[in-house]
N, C-alpha and C. Protein backbone atom coordinates (compact mmCIF):
# COMPACT_ATOMS: atom_id res chain seq x y z
N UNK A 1 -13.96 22.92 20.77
CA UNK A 1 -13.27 22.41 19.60
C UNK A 1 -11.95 21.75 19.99
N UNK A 2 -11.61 22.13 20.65
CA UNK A 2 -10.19 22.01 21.86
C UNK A 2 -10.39 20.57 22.09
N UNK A 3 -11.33 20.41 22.68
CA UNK A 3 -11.78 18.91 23.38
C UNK A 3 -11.80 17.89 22.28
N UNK A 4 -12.70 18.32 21.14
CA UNK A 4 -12.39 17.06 19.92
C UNK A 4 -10.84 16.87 19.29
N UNK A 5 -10.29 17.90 19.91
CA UNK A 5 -8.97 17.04 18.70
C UNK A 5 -8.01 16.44 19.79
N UNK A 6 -8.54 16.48 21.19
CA UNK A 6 -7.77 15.97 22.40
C UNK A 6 -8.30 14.19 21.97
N UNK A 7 -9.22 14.26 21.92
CA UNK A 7 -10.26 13.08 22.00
C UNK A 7 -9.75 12.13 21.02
N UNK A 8 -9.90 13.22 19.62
CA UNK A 8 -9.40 12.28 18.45
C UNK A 8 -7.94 11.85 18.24
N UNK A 9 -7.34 12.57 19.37
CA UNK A 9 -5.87 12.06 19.32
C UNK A 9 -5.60 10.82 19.91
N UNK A 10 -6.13 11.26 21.07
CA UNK A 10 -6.28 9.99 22.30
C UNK A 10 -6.92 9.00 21.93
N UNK A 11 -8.21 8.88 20.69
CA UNK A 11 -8.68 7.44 20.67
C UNK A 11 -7.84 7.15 19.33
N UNK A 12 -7.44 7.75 18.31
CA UNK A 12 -6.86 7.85 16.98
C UNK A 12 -5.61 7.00 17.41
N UNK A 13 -5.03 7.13 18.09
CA UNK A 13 -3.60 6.22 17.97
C UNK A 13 -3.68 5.09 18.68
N UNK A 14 -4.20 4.58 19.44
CA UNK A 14 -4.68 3.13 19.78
C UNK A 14 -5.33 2.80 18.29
N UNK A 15 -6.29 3.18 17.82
CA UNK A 15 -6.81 2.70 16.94
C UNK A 15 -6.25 2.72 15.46
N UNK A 16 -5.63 3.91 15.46
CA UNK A 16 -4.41 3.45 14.69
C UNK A 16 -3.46 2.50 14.33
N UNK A 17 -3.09 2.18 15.76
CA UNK A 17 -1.84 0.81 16.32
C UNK A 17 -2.70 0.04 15.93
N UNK A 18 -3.81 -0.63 16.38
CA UNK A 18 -4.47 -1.83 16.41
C UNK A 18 -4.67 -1.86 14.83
N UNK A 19 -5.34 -1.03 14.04
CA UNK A 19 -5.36 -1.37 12.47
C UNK A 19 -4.47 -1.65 11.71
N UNK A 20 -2.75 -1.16 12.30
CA UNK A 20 -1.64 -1.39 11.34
C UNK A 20 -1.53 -2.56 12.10
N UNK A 21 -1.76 -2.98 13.19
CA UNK A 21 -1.06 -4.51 13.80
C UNK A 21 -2.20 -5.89 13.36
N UNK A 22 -3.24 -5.44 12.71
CA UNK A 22 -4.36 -6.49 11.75
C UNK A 22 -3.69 -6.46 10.59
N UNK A 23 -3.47 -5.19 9.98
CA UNK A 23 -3.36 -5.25 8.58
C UNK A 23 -1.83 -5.97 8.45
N UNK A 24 -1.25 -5.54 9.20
CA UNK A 24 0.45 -6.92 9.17
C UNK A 24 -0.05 -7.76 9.47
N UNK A 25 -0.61 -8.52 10.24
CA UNK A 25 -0.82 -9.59 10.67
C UNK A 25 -1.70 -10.65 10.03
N UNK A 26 -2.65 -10.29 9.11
CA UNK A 26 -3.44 -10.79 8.59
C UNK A 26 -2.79 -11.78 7.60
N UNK A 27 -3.66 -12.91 6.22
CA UNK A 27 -3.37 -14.24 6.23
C UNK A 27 -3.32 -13.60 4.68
N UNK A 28 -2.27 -13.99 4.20
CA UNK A 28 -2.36 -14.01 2.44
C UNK A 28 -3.40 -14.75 2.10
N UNK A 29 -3.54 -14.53 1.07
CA UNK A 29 -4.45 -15.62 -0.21
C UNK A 29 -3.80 -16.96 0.17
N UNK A 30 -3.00 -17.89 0.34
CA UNK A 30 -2.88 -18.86 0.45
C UNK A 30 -2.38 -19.48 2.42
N UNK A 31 -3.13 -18.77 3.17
CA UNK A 31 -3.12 -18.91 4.41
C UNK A 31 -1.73 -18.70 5.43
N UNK A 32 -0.71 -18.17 4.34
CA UNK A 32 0.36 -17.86 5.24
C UNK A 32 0.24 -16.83 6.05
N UNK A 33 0.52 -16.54 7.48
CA UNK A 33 0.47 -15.38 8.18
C UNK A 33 1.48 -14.56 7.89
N UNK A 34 1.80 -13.24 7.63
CA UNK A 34 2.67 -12.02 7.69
C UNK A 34 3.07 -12.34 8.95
N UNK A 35 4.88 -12.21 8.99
CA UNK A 35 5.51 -12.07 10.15
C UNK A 35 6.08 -10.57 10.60
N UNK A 36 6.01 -9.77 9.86
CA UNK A 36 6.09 -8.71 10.12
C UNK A 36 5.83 -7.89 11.52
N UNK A 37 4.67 -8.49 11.76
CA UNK A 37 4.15 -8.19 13.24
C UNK A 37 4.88 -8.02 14.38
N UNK A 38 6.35 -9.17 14.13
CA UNK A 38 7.40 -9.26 15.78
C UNK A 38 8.03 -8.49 15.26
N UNK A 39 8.57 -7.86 14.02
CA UNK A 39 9.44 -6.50 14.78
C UNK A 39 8.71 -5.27 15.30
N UNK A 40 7.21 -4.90 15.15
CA UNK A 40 6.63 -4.33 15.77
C UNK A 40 6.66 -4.73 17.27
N UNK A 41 6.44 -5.80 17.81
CA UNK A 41 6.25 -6.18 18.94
C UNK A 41 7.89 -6.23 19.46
N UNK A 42 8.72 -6.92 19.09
CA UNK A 42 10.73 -6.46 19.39
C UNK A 42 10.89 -5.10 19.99
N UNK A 43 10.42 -4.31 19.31
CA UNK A 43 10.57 -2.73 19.82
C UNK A 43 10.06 -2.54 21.44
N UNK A 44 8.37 -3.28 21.52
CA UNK A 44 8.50 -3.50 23.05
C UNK A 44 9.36 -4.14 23.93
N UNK A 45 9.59 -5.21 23.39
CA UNK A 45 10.37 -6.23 23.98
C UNK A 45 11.67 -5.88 24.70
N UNK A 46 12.22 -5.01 23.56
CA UNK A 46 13.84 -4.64 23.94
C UNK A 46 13.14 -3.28 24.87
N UNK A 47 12.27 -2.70 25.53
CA UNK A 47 11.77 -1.97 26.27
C UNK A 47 11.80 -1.99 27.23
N UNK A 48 10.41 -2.74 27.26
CA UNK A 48 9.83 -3.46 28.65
C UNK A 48 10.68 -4.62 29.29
N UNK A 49 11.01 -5.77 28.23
CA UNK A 49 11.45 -7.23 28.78
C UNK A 49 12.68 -7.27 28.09
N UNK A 50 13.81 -6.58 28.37
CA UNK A 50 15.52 -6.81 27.42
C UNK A 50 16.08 -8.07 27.66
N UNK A 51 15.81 -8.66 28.75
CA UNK A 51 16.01 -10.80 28.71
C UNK A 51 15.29 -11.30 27.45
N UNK A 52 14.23 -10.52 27.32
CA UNK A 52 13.50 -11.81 25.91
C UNK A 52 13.80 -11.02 24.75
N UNK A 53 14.37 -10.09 24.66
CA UNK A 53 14.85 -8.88 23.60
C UNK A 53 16.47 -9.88 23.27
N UNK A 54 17.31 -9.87 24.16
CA UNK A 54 18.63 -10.46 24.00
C UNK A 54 18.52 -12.31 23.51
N UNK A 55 17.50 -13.00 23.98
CA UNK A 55 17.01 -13.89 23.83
C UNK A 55 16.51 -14.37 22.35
N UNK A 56 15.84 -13.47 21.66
CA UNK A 56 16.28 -12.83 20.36
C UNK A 56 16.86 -12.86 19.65
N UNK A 57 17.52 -12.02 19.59
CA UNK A 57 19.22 -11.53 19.39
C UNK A 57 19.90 -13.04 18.80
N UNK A 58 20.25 -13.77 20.44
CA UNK A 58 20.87 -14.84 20.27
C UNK A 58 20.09 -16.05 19.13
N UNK A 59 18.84 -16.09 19.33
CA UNK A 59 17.71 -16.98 18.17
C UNK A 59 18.57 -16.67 17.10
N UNK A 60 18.46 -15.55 16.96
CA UNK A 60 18.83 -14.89 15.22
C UNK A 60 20.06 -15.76 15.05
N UNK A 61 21.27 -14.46 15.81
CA UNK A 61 22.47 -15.53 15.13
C UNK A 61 22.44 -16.64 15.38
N UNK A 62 22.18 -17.73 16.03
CA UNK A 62 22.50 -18.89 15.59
C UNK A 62 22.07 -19.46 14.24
N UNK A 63 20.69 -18.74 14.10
CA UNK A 63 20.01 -19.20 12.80
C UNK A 63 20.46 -19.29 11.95
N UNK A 64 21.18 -18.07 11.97
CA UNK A 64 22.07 -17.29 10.55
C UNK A 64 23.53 -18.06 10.40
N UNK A 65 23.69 -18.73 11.62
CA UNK A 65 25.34 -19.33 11.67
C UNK A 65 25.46 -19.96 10.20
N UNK A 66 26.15 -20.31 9.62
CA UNK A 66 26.46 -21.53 8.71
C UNK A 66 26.76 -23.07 9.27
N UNK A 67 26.33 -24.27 9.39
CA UNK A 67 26.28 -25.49 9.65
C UNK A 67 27.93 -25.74 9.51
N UNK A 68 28.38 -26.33 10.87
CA UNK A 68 30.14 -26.67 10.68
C UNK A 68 30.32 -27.59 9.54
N UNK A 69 31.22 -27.73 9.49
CA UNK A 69 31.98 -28.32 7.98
C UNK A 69 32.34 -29.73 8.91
N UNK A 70 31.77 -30.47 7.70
CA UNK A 70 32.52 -32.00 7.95
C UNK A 70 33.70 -32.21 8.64
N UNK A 71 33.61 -33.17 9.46
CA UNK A 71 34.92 -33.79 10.25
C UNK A 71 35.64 -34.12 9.02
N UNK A 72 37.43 -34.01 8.82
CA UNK A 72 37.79 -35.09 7.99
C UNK A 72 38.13 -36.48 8.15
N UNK A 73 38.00 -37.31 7.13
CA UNK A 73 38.28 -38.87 7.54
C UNK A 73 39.48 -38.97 7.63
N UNK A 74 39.51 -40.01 8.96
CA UNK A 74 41.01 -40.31 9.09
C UNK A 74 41.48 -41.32 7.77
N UNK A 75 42.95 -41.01 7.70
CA UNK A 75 43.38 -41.83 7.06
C UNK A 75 44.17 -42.92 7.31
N UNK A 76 44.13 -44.05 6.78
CA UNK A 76 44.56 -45.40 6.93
C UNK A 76 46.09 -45.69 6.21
């Protein structure tokens, strides 16, 4: 009995992961994909690869910056 709940643990959470990473990932009614998926995948990232984790990071804020403000015109 020991052995099945080793088993069902061990195949249960891969298969777990993989069903919550379809069910985010999958296509609305009008073909948009859920992005949800990269902060699941970020969590590896900043793990395994912290260059493409910080890489990131930097994407974001710039995104978020606000666009500089007009030069003013010189005056005559």
């Amino acid at each position: 009995m020991d052995i099945l709940a080793v088993l069902a643990a061990v195949l249960g959470a891969p298969a777990l992961l993989a069903g919550l990473w379809y069910w985010i990932t999958r296509q609305n009614g009008r073909g948009i994909r859920r992005t949800a998926a990269g902060g699941m995948l970020g969590i590896a990232d900043e793990i395994f690869r912290p260059e493409t984790h910080h890489a990131h990071q930097i994407l974001k804020i710039q995104y978020e910056l606000p666009a500089p403000a007009p030069a003013p015109k010189p005056k005559r």
